[in-house]
N, C-alpha and C. Protein backbone atom coordinates (compact mmCIF):
# COMPACT_ATOMS: atom_id res chain seq x y z
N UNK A 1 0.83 -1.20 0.00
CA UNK A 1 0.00 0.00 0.00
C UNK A 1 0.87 1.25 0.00
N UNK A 2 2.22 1.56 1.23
CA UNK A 2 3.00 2.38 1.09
C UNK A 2 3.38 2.85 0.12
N UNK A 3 4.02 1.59 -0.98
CA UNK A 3 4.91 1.37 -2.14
C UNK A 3 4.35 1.52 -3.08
N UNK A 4 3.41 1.44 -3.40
CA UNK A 4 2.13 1.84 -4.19
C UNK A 4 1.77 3.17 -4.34
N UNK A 5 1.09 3.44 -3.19
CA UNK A 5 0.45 4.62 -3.01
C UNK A 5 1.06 5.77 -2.66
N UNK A 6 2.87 5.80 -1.91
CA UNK A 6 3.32 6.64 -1.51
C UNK A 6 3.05 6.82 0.22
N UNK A 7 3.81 7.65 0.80
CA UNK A 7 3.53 8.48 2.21
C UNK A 7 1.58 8.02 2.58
N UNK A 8 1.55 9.54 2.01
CA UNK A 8 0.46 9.56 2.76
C UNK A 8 -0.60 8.57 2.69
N UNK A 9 -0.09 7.48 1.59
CA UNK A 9 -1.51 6.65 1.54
C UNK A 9 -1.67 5.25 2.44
N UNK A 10 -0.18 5.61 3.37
CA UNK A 10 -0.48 4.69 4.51
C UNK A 10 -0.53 5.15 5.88
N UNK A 11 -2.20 5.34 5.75
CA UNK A 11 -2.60 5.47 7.19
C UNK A 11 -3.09 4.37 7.68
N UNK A 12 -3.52 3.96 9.04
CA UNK A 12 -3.82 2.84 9.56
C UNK A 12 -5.15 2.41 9.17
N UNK A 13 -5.99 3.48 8.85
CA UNK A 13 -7.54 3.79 8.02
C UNK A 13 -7.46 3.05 6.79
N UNK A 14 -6.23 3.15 6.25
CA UNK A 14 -6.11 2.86 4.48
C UNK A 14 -5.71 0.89 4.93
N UNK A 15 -4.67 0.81 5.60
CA UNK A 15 -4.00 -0.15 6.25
C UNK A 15 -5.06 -1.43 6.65
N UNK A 16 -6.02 -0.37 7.14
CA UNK A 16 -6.90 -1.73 7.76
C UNK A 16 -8.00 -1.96 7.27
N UNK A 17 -8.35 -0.99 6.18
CA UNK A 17 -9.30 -1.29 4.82
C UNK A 17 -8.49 -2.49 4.24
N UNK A 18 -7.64 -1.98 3.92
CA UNK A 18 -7.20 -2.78 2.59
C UNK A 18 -6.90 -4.49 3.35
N UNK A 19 -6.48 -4.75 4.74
CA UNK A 19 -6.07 -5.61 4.94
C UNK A 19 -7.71 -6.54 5.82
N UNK A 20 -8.74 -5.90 5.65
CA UNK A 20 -9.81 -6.29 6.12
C UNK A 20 -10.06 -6.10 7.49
N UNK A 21 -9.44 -5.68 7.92
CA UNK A 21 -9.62 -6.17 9.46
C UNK A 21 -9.72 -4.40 10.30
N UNK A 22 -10.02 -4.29 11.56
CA UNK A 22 -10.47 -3.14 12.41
C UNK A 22 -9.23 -2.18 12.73
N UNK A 23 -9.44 -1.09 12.70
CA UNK A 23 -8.60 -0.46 13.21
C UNK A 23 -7.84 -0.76 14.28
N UNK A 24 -8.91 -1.66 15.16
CA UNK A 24 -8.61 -1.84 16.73
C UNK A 24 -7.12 -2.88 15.88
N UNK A 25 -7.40 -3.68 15.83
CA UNK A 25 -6.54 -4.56 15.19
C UNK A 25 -5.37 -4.56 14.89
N UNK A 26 -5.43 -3.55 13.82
CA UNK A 26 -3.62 -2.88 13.75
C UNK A 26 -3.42 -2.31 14.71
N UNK A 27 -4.07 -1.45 15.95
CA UNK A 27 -3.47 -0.52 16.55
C UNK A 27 -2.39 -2.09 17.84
N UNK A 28 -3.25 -3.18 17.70
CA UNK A 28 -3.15 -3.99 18.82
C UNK A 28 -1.83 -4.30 18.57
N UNK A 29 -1.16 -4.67 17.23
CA UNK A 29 0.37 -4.99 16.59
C UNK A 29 0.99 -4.20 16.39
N UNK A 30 0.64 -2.73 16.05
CA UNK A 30 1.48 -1.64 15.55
C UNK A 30 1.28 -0.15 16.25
N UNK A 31 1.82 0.40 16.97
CA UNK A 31 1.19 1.42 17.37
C UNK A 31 1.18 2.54 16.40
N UNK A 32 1.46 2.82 15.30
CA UNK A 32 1.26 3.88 14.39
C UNK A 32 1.61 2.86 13.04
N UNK A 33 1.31 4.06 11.96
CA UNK A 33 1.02 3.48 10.60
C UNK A 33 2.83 3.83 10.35
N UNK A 34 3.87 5.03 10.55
CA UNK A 34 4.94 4.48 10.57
C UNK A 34 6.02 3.54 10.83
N UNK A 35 5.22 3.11 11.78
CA UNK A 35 5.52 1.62 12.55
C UNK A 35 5.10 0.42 11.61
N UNK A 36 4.27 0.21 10.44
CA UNK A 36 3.91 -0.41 10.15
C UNK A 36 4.76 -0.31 8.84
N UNK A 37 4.92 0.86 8.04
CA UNK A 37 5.60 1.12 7.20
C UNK A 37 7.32 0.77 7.19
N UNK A 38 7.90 1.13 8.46
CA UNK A 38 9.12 0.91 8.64
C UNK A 38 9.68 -0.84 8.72
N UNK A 39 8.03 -1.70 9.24
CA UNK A 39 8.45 -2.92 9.06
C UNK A 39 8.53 -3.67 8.43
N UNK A 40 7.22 -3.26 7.04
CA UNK A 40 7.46 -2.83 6.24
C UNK A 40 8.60 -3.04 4.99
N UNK A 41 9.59 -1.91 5.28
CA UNK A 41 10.86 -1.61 4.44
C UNK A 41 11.94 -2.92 5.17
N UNK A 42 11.80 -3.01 6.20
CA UNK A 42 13.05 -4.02 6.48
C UNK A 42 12.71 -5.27 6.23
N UNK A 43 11.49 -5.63 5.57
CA UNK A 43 11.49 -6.84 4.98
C UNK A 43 11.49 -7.15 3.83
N UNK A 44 11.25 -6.18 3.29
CA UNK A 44 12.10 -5.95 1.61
C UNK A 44 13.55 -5.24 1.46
N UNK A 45 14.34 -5.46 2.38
CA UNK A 45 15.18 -4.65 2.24
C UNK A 45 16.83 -5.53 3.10
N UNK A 46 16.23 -6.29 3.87
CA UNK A 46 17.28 -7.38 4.79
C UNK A 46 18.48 -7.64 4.34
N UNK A 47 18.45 -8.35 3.08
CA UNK A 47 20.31 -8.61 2.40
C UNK A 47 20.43 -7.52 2.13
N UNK A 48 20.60 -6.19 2.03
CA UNK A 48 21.41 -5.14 1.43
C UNK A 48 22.45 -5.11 2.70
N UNK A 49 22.37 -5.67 3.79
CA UNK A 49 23.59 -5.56 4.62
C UNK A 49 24.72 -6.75 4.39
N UNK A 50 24.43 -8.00 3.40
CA UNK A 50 25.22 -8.84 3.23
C UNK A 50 26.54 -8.53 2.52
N UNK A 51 27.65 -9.28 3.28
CA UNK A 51 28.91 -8.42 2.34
C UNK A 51 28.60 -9.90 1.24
N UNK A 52 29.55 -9.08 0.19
CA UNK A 52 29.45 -10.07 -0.89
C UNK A 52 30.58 -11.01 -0.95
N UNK A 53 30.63 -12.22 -1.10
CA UNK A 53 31.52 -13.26 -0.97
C UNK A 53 32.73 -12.84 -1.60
N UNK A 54 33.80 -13.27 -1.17
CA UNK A 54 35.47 -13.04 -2.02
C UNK A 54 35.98 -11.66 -1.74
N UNK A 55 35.02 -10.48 -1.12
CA UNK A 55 35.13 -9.27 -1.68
C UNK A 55 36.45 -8.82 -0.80
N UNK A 56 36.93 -7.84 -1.48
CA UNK A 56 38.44 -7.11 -0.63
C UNK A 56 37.01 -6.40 0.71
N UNK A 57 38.30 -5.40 1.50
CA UNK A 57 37.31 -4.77 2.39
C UNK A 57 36.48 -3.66 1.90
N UNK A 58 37.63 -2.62 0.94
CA UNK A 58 37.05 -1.70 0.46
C UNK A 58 36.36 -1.89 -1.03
N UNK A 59 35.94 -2.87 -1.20
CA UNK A 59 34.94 -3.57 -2.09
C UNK A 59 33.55 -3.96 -1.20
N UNK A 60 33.95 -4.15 -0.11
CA UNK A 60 32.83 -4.83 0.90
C UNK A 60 32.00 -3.31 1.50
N UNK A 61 33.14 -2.61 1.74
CA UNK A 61 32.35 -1.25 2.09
C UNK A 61 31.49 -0.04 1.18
N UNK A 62 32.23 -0.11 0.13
CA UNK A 62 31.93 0.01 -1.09
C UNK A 62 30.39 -0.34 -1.44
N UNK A 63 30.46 -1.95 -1.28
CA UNK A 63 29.14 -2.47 -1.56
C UNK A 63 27.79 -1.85 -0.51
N UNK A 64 28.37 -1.88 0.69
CA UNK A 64 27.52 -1.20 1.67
C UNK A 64 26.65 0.03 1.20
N UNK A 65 27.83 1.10 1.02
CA UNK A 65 27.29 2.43 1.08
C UNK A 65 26.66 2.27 -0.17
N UNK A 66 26.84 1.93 -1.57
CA UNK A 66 26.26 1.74 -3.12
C UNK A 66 24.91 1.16 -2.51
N UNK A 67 24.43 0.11 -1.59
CA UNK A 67 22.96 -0.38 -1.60
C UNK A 67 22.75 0.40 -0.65
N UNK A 68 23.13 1.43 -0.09
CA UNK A 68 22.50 2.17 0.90
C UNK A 68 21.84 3.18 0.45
N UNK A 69 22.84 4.02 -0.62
CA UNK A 69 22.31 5.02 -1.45
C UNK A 69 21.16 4.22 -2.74
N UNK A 70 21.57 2.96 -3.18
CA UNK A 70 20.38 2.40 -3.74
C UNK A 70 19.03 2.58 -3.05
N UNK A 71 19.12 1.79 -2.03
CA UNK A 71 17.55 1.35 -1.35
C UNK A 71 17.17 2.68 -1.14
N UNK A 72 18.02 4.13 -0.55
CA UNK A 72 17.45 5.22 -0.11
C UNK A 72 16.43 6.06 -1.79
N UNK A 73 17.43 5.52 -2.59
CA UNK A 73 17.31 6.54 -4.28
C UNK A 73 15.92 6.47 -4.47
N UNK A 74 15.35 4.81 -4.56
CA UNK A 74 14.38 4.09 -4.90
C UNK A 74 12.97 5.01 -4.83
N UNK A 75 12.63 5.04 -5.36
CA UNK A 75 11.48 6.13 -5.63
C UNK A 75 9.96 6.02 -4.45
N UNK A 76 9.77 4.55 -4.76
CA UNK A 76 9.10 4.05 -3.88
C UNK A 76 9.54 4.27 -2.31
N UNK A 77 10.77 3.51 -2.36
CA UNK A 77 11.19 3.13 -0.74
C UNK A 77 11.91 4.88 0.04
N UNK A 78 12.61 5.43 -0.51
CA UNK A 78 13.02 6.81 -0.10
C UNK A 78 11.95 7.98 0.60
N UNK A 79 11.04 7.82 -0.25
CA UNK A 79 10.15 9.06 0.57
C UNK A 79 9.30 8.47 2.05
N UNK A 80 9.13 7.03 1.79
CA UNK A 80 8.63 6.39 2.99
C UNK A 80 9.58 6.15 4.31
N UNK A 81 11.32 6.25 4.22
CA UNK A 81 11.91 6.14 5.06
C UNK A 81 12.22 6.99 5.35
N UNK A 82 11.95 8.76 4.68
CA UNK A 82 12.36 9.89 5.38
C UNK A 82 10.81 9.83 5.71
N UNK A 83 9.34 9.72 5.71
CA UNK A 83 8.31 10.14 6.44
C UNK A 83 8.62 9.37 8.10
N UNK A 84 9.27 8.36 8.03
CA UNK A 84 9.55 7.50 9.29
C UNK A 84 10.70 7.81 9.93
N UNK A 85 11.60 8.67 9.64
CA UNK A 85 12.50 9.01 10.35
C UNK A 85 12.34 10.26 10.64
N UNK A 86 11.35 11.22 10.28
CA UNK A 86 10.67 12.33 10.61
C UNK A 86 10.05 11.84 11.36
N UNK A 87 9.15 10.90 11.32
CA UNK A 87 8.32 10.47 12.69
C UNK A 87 9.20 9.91 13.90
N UNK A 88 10.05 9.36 13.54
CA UNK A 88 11.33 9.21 14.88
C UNK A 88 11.25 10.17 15.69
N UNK A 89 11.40 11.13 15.40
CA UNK A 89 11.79 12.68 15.94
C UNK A 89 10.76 12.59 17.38
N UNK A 90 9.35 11.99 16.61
CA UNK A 90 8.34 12.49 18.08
C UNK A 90 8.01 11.20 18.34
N UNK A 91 8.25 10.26 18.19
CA UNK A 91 7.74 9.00 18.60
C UNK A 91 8.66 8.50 18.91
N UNK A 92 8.96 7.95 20.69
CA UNK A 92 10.49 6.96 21.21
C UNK A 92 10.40 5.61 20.46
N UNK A 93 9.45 5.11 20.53
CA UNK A 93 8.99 3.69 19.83
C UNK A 93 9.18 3.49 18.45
N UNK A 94 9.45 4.86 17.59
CA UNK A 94 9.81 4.14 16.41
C UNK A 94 11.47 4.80 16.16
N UNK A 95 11.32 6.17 17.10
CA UNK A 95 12.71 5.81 17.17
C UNK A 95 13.64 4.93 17.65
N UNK A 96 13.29 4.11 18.26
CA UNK A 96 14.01 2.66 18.65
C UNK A 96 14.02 1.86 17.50
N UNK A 97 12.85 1.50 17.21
CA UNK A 97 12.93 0.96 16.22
C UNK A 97 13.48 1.18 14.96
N UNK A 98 13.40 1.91 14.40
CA UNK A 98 14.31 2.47 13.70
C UNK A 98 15.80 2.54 13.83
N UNK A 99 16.41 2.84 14.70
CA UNK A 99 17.82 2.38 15.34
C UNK A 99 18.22 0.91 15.40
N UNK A 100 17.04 0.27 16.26
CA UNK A 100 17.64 -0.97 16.37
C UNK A 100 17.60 -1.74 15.00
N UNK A 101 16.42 -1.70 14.32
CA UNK A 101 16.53 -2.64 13.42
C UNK A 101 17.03 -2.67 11.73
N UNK A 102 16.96 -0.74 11.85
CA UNK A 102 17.35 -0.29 10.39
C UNK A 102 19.08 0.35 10.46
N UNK A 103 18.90 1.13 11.61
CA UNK A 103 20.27 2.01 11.42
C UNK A 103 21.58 0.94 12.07
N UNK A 104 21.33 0.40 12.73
CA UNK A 104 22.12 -0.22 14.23
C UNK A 104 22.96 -1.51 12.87
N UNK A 105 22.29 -2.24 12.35
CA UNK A 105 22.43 -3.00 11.48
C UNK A 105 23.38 -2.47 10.28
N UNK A 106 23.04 -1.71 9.54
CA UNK A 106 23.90 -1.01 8.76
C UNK A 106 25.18 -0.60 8.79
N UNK A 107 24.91 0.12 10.06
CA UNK A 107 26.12 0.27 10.79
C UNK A 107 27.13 -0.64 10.90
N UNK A 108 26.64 -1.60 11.87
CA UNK A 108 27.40 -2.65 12.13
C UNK A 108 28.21 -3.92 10.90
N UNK A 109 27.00 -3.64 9.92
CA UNK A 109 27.90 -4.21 8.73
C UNK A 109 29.41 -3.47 7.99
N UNK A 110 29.05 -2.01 7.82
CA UNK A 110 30.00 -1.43 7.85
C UNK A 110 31.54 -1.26 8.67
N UNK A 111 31.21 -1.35 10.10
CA UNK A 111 32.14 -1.30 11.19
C UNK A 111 32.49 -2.82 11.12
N UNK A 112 31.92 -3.82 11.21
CA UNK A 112 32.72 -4.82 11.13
C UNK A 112 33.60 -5.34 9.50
N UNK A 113 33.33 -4.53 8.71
CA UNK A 113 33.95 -4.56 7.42
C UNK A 113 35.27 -3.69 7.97
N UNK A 114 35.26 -2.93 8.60
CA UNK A 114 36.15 -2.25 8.65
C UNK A 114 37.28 -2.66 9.82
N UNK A 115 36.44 -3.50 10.48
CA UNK A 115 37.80 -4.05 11.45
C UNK A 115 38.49 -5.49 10.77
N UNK A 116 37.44 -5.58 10.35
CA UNK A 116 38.29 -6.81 9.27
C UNK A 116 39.27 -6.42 8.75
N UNK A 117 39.37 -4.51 7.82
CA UNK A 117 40.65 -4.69 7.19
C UNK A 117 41.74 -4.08 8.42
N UNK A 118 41.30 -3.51 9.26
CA UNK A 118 42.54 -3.50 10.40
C UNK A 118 43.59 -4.46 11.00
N UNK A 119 42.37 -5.53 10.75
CA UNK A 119 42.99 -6.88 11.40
C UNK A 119 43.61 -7.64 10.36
N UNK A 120 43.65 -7.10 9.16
CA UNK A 120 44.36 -7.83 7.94
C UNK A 120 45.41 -6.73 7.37
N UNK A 121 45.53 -5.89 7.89
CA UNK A 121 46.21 -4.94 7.76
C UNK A 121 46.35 -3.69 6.78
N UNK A 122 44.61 -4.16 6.20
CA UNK A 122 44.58 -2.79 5.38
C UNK A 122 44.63 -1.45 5.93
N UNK A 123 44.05 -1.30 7.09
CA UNK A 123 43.83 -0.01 7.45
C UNK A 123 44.83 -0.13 9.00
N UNK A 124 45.50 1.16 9.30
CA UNK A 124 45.93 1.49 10.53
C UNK A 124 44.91 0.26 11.74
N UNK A 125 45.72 0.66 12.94
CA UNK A 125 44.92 -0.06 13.88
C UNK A 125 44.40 0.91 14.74
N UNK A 126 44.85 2.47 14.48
CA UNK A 126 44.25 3.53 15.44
C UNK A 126 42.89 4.15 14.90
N UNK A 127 42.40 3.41 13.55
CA UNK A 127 41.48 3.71 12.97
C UNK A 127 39.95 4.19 13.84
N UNK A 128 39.62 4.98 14.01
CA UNK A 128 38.03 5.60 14.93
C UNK A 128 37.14 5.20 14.13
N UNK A 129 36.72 3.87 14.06
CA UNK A 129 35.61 3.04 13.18
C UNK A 129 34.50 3.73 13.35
N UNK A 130 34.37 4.51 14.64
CA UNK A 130 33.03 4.99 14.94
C UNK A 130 32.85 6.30 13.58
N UNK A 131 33.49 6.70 14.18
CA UNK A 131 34.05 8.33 13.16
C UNK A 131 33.98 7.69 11.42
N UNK A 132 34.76 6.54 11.13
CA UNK A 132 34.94 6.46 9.88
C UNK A 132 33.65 5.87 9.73
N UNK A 133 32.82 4.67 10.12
CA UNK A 133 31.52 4.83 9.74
C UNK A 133 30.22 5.80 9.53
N UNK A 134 30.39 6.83 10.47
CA UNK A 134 29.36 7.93 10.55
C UNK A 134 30.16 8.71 9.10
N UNK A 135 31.48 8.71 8.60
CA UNK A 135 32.04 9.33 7.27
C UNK A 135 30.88 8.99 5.79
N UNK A 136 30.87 7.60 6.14
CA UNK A 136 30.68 6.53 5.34
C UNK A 136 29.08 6.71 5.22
N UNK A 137 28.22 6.61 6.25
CA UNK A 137 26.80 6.25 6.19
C UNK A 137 26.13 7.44 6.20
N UNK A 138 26.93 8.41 6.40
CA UNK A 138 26.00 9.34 6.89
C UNK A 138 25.46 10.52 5.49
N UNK A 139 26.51 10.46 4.67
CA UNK A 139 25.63 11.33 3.36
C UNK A 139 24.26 10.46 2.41
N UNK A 140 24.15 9.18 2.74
CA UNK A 140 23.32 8.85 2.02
C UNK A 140 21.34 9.52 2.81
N UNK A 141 21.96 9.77 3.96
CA UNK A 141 20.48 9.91 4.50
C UNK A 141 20.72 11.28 4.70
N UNK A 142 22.07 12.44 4.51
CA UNK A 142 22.11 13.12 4.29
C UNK A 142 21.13 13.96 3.11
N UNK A 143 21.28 13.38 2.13
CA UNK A 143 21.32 13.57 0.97
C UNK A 143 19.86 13.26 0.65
N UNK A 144 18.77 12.48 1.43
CA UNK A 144 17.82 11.96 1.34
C UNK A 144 17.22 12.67 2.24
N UNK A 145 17.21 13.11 3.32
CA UNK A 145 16.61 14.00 4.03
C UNK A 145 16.61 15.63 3.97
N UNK A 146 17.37 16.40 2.78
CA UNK A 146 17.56 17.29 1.98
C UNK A 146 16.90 17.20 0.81
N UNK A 147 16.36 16.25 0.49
CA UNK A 147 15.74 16.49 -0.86
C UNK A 147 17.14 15.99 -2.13
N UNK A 148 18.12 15.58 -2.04
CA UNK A 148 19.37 15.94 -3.04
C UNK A 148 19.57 14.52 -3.57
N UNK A 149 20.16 14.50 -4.57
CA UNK A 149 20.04 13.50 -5.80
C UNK A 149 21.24 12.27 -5.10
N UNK A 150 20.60 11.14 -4.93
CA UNK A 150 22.06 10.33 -4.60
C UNK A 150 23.12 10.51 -5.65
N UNK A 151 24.43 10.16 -4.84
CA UNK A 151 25.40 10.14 -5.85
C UNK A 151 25.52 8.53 -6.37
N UNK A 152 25.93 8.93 -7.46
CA UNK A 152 26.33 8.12 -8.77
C UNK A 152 27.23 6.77 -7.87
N UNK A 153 27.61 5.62 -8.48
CA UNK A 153 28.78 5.20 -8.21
C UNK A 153 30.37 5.24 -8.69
N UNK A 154 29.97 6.30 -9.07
CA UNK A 154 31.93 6.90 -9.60
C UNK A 154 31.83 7.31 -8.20
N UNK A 155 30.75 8.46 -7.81
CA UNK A 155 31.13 9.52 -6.46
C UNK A 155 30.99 8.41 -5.70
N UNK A 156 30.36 7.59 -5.17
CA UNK A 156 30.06 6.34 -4.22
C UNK A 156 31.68 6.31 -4.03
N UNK A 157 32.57 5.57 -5.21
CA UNK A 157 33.36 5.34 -4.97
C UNK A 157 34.55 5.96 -4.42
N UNK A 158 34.58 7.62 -4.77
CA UNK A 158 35.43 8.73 -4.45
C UNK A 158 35.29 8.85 -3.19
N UNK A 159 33.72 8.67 -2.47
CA UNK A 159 33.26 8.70 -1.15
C UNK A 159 34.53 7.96 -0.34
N UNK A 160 34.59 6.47 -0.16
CA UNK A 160 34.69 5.40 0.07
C UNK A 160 36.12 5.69 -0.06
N UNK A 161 37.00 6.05 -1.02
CA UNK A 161 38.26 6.10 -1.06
C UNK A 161 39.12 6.68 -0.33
N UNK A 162 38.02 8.32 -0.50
CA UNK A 162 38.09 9.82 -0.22
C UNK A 162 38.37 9.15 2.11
N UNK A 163 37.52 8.44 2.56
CA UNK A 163 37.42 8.31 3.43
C UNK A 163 38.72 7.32 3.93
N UNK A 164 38.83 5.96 2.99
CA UNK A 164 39.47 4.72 3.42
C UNK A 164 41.19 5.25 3.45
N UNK A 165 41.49 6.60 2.67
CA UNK A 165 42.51 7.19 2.26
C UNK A 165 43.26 7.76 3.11
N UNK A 166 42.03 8.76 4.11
CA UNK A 166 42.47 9.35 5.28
C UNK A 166 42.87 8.56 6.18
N UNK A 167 42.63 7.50 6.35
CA UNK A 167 43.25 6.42 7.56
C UNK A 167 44.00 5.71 7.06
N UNK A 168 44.56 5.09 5.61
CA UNK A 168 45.98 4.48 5.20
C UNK A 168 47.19 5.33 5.36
């Protein structure tokens, strides 16, 4: 219905028409219709945190941020994950959720890509994974919560370099 219809056409009204059943109903599983939407996106959306088999690190990270700025670009899925991370703002419950199950994850694929190449000796060992991931993740929702065009994967890659560069 989200993906379809866009934002506004998932309210819990639209939600529980279409799915037959009472308002009471959804409210009993979901406490808001962003809540429903956000769960939504992470089930069409789960392997984009998989690294890809064989890959170097900065191929693996690479791959990260490229399906990050993918899934965000997506016409469908983009305007529904900035209406839900706008709703973060006033709701603790989906800002948790949202953390735990969308951002927290991402993250962590990234940061453990990145201690991998420490520990193999691509990158320094004084590396601030915290710092170099927030480098890494943070213009794609930048860029999506501004209204601004993802970048390409030439820039993806300049990103990624631009970053992996400062710490070799």
């Amino acid at each position: 219905l989200a993906l379809a219809g866009g934002p506004s056409a998932a309210t819990v009204d639209a939600i529980a028409k279409r799915a037959e059943v009472s308002r009471t109903t959804i409210y009993k599983w979901w406490p808001s219709a962003p809540a429903i939407v956000l769960e939504g996106l992470l089930d069409s959306v789960r392997d984009s945190i998989t690294r890809p088999p064989g890959s170097t690190s900065v191929e693996a990270v690479t791959h990260h941020v490229s399906a990050l700025f993918g899934i965000l670009a997506d016409p469908a899925v983009g305007p529904l994950l900035r209406n839900v991370i706008a709703a973060s703002a006033s709701d603790p419950a989906i800002e948790h959720a949202l953390l735990e199950q969308w951002i927290t994850p991402r993250r962590a694929a990234v940061a453990d890509t990145l201690r991998d190449a420490v520990d193999r000796g691509e990158l320094p060992s004084d590396v601030d994974i915290e710092v170099a991931v927030d480098a890494l993740v943070s213009p794609p929702y930048y860029r999506l919560m501004f209204g601004m065009p993802p970048l390409d994967g030439a820039a993806v890659d300049r990103l990624v370099q631009t970053v992996w560069q400062g710490y070799a």
